[in-house]
PDB file of N, CA and C in Angstrom:
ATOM      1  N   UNK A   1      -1.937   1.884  28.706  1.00  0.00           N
ATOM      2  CA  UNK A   1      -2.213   2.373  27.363  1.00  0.00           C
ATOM      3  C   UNK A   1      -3.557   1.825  26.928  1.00  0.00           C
ATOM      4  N   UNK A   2      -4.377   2.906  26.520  1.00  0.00           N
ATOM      5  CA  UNK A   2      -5.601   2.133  25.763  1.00  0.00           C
ATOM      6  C   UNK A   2      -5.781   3.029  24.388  1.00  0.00           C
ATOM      7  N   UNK A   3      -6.236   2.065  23.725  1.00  0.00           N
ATOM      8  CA  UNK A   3      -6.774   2.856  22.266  1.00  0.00           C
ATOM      9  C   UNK A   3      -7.718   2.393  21.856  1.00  0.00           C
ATOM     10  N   UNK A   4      -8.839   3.321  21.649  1.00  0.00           N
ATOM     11  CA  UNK A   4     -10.017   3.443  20.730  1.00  0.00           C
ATOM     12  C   UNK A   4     -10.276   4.104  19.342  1.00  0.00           C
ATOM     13  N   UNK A   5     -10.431   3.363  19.026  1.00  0.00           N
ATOM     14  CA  UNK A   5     -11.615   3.600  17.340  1.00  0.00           C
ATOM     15  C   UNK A   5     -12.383   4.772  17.343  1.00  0.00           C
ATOM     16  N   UNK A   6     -11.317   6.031  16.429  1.00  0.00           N
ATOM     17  CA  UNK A   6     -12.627   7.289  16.327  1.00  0.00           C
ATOM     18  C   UNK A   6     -13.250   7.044  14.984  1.00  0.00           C
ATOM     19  N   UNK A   7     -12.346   6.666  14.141  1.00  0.00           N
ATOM     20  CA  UNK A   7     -13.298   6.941  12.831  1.00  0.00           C
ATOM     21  C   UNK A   7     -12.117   5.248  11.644  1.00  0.00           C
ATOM     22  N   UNK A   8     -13.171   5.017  11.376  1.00  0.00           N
ATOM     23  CA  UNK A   8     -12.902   3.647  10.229  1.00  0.00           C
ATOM     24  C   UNK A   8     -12.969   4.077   8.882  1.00  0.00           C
ATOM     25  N   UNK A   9     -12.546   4.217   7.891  1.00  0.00           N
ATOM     26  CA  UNK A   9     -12.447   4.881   6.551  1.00  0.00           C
ATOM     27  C   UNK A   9     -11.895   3.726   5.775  1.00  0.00           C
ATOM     28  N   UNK A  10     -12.928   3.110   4.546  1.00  0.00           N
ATOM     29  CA  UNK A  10     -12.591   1.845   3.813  1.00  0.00           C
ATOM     30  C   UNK A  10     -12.014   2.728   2.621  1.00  0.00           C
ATOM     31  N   UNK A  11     -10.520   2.402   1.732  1.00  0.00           N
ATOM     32  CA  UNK A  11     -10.753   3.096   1.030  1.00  0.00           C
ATOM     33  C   UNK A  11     -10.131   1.702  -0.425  1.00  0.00           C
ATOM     34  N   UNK A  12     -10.930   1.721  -0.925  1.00  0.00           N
ATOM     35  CA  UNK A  12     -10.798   0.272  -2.068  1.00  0.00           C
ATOM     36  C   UNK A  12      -9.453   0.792  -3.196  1.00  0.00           C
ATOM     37  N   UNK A  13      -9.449   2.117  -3.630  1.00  0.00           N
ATOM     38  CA  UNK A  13      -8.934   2.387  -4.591  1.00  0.00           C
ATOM     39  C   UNK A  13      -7.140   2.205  -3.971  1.00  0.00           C
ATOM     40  N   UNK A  14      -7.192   2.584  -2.895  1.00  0.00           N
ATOM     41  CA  UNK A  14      -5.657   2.067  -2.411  1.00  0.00           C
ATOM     42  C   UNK A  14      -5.476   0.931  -1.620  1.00  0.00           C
ATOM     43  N   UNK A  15      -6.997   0.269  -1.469  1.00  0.00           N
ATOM     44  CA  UNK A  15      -6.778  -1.562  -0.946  1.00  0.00           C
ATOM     45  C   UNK A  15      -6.559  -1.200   0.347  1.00  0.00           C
ATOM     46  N   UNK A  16      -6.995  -0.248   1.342  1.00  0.00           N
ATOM     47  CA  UNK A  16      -6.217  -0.074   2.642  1.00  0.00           C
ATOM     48  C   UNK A  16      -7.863   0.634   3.547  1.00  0.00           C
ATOM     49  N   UNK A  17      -7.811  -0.017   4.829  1.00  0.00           N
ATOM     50  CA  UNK A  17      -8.222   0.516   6.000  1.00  0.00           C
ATOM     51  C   UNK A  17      -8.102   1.771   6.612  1.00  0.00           C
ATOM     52  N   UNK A  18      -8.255   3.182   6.748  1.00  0.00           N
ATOM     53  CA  UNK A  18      -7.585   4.126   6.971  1.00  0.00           C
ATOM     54  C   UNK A  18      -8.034   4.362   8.680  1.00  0.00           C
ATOM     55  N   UNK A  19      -7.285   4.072   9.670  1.00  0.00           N
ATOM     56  CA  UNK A  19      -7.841   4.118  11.286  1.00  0.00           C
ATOM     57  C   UNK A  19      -7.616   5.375  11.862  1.00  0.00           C
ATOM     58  N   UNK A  20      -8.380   6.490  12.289  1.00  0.00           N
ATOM     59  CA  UNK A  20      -8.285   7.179  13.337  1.00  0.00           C
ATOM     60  C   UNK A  20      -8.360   7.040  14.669  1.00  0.00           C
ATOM     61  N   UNK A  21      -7.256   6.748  15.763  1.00  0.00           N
ATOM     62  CA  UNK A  21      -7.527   6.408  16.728  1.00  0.00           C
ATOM     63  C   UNK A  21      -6.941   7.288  18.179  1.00  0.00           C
ATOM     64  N   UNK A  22      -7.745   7.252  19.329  1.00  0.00           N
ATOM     65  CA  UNK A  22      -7.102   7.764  20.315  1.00  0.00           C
ATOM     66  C   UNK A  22      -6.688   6.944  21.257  1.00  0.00           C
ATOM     67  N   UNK A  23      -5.328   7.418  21.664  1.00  0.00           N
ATOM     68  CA  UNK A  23      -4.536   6.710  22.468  1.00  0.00           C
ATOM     69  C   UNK A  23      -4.441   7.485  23.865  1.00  0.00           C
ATOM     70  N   UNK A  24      -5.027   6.898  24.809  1.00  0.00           N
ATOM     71  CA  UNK A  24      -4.372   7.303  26.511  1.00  0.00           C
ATOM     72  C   UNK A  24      -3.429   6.720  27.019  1.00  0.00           C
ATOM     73  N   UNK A  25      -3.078   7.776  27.661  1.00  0.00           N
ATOM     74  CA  UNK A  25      -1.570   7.080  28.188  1.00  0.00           C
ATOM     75  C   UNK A  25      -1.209   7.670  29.630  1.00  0.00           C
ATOM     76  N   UNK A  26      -0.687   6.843  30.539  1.00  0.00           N
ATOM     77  CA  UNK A  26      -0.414   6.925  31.570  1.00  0.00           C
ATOM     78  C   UNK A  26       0.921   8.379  31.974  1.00  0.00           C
ATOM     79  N   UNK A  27       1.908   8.082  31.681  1.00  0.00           N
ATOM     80  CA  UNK A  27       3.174   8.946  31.308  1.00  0.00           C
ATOM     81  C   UNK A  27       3.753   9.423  30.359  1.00  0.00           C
ATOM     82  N   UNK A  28       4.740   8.312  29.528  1.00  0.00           N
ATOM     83  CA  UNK A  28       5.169   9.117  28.565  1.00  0.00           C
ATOM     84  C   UNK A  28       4.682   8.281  26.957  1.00  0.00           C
ATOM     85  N   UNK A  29       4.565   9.224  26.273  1.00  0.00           N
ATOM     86  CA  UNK A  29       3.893   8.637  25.229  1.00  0.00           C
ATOM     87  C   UNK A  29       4.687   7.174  24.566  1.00  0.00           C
ATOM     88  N   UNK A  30       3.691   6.418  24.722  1.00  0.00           N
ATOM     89  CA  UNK A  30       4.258   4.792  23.965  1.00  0.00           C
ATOM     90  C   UNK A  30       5.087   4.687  22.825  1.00  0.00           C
ATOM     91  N   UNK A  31       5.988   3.873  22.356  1.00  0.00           N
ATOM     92  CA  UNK A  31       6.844   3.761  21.698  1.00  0.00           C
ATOM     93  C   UNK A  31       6.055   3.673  20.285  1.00  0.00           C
ATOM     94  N   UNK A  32       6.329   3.480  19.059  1.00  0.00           N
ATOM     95  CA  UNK A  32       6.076   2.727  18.080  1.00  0.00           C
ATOM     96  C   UNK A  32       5.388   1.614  17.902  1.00  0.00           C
ATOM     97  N   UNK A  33       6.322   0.585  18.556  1.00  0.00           N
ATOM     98  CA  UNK A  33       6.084  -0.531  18.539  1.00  0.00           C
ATOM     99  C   UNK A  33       4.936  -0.977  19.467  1.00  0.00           C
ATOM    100  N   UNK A  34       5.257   0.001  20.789  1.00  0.00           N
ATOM    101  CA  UNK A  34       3.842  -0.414  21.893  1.00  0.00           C
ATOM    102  C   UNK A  34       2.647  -0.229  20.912  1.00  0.00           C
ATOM    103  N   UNK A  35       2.409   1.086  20.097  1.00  0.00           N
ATOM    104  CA  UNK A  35       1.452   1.341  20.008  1.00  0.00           C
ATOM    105  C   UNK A  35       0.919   0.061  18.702  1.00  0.00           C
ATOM    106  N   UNK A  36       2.019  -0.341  17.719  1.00  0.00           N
ATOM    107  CA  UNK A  36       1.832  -1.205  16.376  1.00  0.00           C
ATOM    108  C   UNK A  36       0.514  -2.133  17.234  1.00  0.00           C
ATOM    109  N   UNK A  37       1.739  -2.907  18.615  1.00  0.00           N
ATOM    110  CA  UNK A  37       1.251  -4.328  18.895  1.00  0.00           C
ATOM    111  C   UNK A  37      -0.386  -4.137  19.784  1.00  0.00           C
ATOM    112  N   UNK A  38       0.119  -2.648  20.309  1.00  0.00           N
ATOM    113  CA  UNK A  38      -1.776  -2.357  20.362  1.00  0.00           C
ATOM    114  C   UNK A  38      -2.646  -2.430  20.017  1.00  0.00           C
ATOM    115  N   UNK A  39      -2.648  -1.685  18.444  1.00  0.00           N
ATOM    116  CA  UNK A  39      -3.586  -1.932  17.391  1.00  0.00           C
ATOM    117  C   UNK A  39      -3.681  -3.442  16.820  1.00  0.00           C
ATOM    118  N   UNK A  40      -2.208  -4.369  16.844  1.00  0.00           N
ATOM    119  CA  UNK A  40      -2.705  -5.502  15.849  1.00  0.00           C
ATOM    120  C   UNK A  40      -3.646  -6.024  16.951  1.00  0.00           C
ATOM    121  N   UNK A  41      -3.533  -5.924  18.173  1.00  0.00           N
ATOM    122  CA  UNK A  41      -4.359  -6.619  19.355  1.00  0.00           C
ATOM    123  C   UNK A  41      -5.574  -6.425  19.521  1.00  0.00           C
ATOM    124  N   UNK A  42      -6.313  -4.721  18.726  1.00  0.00           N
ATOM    125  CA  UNK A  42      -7.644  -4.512  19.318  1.00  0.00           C
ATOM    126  C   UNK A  42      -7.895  -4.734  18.066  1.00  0.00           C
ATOM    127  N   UNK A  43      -7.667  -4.800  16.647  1.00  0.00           N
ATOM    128  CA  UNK A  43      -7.683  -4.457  15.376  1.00  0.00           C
ATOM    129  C   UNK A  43      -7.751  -5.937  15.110  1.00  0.00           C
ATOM    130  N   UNK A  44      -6.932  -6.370  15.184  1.00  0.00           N
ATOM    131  CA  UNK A  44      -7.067  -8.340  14.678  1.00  0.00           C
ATOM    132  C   UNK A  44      -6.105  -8.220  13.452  1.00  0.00           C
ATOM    133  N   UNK A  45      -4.964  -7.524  13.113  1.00  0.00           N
ATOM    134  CA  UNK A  45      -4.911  -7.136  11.317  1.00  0.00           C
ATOM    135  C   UNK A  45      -3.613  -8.207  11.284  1.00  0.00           C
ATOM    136  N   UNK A  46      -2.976  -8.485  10.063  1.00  0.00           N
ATOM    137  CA  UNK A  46      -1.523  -8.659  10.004  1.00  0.00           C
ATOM    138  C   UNK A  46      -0.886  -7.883  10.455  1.00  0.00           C
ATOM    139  N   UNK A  47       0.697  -7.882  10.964  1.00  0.00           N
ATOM    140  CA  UNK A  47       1.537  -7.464  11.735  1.00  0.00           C
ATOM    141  C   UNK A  47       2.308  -6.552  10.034  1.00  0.00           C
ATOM    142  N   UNK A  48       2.395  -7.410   9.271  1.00  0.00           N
ATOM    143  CA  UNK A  48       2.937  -7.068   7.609  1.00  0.00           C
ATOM    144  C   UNK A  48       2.506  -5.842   7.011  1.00  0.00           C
ATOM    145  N   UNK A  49       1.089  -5.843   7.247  1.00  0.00           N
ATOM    146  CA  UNK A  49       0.348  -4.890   6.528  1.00  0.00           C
ATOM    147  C   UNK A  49      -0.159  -3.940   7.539  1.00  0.00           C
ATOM    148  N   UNK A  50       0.455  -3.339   8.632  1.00  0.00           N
ATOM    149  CA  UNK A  50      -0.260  -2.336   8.858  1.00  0.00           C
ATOM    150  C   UNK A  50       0.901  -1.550   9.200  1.00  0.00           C
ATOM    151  N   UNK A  51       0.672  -0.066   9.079  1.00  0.00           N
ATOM    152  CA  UNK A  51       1.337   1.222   9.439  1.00  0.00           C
ATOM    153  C   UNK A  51       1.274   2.465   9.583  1.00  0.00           C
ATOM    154  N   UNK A  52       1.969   2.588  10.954  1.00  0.00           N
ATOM    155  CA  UNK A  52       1.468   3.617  11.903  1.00  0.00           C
ATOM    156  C   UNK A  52       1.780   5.085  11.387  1.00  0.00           C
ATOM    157  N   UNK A  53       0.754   5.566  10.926  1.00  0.00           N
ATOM    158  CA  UNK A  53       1.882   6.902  10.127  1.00  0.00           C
ATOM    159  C   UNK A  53       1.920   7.963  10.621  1.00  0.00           C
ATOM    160  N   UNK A  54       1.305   8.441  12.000  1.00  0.00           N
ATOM    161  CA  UNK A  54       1.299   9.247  12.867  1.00  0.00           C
ATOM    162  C   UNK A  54       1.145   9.282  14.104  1.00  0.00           C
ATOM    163  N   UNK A  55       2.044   9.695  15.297  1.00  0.00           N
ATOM    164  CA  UNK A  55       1.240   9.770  16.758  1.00  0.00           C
ATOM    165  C   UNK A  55       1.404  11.408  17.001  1.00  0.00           C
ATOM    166  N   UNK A  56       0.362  12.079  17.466  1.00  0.00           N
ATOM    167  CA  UNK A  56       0.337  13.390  17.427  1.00  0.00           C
ATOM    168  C   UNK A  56      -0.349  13.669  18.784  1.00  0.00           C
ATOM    169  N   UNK A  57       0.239  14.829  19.781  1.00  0.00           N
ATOM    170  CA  UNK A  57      -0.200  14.704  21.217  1.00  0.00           C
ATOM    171  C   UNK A  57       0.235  15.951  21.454  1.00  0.00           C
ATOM    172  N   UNK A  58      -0.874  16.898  22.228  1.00  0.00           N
ATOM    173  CA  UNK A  58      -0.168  18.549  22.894  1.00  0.00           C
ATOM    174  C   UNK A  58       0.632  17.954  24.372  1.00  0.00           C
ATOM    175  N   UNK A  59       1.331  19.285  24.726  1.00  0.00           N
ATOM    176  CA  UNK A  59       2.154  19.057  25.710  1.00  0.00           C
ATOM    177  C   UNK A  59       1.347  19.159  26.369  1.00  0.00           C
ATOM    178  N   UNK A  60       1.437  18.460  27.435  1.00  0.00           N
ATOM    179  CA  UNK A  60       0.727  18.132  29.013  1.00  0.00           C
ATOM    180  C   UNK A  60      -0.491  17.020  28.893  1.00  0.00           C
ATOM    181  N   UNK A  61      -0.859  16.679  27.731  1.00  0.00           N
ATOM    182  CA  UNK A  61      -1.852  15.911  27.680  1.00  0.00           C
ATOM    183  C   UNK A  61      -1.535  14.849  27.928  1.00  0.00           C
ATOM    184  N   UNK A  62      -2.244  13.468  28.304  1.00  0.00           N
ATOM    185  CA  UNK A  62      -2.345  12.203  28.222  1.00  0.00           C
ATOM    186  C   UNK A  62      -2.704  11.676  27.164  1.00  0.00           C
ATOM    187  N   UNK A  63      -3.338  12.290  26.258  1.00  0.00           N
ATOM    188  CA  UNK A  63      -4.075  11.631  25.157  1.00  0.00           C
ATOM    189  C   UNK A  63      -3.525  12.399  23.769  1.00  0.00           C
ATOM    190  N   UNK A  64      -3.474  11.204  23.133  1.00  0.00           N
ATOM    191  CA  UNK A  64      -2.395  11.366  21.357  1.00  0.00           C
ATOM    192  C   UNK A  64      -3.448  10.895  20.561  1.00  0.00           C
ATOM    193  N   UNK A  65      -3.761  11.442  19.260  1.00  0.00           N
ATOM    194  CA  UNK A  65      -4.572  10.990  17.961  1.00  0.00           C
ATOM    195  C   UNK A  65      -3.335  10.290  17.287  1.00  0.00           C
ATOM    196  N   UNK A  66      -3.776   8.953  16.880  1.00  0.00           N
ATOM    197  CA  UNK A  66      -2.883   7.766  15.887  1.00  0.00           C
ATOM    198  C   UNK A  66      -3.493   8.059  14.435  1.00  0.00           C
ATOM    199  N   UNK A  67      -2.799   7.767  13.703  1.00  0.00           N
ATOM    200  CA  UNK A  67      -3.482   7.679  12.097  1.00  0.00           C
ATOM    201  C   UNK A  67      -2.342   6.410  11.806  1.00  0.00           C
ATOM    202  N   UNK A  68      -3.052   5.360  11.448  1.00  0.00           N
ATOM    203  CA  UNK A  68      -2.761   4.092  10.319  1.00  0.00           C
ATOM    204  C   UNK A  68      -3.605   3.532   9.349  1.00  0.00           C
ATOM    205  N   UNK A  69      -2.581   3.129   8.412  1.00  0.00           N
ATOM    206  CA  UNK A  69      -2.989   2.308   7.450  1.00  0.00           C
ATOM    207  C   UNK A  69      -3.236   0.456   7.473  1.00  0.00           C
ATOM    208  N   UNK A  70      -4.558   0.233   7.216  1.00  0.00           N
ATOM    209  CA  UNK A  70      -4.390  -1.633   6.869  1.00  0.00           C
ATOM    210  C   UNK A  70      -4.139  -1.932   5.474  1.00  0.00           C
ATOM    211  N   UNK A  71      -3.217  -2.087   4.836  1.00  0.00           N
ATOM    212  CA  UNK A  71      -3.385  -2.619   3.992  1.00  0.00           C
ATOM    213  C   UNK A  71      -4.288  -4.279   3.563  1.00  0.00           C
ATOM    214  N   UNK A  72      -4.793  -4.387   2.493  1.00  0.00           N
ATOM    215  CA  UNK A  72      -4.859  -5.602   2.473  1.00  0.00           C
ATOM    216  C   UNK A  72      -3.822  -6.503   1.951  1.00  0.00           C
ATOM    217  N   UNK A  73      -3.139  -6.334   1.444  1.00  0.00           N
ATOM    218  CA  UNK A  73      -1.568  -6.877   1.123  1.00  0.00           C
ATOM    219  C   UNK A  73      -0.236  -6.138   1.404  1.00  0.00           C
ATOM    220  N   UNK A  74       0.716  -6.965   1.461  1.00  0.00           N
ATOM    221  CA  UNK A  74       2.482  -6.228   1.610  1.00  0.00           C
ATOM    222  C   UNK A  74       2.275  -6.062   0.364  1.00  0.00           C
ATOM    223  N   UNK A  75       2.081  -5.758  -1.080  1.00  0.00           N
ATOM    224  CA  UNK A  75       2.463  -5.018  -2.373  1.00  0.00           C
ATOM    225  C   UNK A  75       1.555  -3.930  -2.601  1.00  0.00           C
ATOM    226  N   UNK A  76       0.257  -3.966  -1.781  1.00  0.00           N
ATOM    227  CA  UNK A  76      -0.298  -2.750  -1.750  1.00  0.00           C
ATOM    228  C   UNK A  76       0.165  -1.438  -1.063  1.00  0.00           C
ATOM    229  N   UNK A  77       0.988  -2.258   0.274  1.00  0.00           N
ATOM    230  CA  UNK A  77       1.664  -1.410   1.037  1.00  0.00           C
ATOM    231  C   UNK A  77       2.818  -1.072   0.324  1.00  0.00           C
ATOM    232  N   UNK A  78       3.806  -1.332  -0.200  1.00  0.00           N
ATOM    233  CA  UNK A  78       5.219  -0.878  -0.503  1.00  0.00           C
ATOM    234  C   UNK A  78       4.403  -0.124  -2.033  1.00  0.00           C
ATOM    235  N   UNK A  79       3.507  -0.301  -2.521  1.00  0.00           N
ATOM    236  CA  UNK A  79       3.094   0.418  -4.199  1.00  0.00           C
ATOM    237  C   UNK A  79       2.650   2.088  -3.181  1.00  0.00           C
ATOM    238  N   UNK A  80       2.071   2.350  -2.108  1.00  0.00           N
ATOM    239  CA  UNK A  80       0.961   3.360  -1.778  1.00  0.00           C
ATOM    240  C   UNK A  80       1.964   4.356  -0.992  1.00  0.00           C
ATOM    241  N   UNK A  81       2.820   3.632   0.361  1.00  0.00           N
ATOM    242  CA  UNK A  81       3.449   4.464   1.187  1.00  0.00           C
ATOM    243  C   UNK A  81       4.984   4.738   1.044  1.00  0.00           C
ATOM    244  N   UNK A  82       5.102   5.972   1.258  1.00  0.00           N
ATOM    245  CA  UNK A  82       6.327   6.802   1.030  1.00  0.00           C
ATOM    246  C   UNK A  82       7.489   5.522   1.941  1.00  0.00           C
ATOM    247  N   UNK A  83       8.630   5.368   1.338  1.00  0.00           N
ATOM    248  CA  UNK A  83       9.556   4.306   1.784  1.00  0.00           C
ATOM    249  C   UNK A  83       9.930   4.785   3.204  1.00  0.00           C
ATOM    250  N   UNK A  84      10.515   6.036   3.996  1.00  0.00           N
ATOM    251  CA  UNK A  84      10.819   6.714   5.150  1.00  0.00           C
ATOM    252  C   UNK A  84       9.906   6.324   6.061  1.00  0.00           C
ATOM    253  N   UNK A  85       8.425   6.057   5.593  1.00  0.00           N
ATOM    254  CA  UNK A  85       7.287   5.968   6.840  1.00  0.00           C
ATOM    255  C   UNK A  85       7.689   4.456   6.864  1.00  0.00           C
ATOM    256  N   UNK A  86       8.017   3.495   6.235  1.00  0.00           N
ATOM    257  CA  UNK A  86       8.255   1.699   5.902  1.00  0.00           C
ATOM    258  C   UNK A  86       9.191   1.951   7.082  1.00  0.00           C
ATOM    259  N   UNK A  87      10.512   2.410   6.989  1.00  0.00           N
ATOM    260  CA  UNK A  87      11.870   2.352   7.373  1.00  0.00           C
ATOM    261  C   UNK A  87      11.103   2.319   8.510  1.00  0.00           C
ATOM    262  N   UNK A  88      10.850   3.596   8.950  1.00  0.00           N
ATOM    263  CA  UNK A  88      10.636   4.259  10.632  1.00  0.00           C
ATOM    264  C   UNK A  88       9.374   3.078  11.156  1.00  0.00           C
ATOM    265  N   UNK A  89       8.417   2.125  10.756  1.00  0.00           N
ATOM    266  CA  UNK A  89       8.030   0.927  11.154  1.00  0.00           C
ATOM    267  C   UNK A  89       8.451   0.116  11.271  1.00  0.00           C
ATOM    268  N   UNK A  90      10.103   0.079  10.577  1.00  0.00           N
ATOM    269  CA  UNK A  90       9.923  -1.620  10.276  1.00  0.00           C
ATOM    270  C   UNK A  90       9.712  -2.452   9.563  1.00  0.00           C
ATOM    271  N   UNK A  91       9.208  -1.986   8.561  1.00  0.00           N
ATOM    272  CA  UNK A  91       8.523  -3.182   7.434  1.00  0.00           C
ATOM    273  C   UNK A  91      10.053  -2.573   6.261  1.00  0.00           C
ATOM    274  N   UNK A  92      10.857  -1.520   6.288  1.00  0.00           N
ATOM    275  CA  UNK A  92      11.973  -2.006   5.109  1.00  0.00           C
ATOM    276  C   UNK A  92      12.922  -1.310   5.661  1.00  0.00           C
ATOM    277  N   UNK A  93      14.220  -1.923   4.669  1.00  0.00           N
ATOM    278  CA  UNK A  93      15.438  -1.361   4.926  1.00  0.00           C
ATOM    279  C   UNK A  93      15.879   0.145   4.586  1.00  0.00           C
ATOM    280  N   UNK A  94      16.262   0.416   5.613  1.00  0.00           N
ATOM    281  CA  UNK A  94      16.696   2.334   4.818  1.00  0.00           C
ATOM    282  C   UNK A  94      18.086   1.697   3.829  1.00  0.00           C
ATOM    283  N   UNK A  95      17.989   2.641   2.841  1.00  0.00           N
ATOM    284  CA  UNK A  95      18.575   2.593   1.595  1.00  0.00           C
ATOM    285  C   UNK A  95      20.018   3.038   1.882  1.00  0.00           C
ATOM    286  N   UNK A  96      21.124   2.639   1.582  1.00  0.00           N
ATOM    287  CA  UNK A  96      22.527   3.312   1.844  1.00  0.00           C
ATOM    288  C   UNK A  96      22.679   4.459   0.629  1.00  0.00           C
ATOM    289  N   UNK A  97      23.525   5.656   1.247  1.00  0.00           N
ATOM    290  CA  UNK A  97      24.016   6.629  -0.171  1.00  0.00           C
ATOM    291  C   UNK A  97      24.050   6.220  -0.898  1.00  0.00           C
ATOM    292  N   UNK A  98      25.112   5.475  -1.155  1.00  0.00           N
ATOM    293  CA  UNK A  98      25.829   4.665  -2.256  1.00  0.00           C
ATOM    294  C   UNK A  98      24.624   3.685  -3.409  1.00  0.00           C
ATOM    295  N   UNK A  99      23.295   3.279  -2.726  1.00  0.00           N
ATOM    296  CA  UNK A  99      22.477   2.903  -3.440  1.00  0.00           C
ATOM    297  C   UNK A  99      21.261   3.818  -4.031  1.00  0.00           C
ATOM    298  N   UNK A 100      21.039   5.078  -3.410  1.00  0.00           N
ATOM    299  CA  UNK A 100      20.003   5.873  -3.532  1.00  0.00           C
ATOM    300  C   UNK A 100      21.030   6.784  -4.682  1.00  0.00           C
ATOM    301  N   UNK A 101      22.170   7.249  -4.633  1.00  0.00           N
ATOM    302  CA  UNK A 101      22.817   7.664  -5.717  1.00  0.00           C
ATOM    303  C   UNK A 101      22.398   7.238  -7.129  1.00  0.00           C
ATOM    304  N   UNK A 102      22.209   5.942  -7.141  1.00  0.00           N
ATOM    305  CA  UNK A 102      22.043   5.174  -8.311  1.00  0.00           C
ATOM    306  C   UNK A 102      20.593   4.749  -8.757  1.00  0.00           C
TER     307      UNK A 102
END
């Protein structure tokens, strides 16, 4: 697996890093998590504040476009991103019926 830096986007008003990146890949496209601990590795970021909010790849290709967010804080992150994209990272708990009812 390798990933490179297409495009860096600072954006102040939501406190967050916005990364376009491409990912190659040997077989089958990397997990989540392969790809998180990828980026905190080429990226340098907190493990807290970043999230992966897309891997997008045609059939037969080797190569997937990533889109994440850096936040600069965990309250910038839980104020900006939809709770479902949190869950499906990792960073929160999915909500039970019984509490989203209410």
């Amino acid at each position: 697996m390798e990933l490179s830096v297409i495009q860096r986007k600072e954006n102040p008003s939501l406190e967050r890093t916005e990364l376009l990146l491409q990912l190659s890949f040997e077989k089958a496209i990397p997990s989540r998590k392969e790809i998180r601990d990828g980026i905190i590795a080429s990226v340098g970021c907190d493990p807290s504040c970043l999230l992966v909010v897309s891997v997008k790849s045609k059939f037969g290709s080797r190569v997937a476009k990533v889109r994440a967010h850096i936040y600069k804080s965990k309250e910038a992150l839980a104020a900006s991103e939809r709770h479902h994209l949190l869950v499906r990272d990792g960073l929160a708990e999915k909500k039970k019926k019984e509490e989203a009812k209410k």
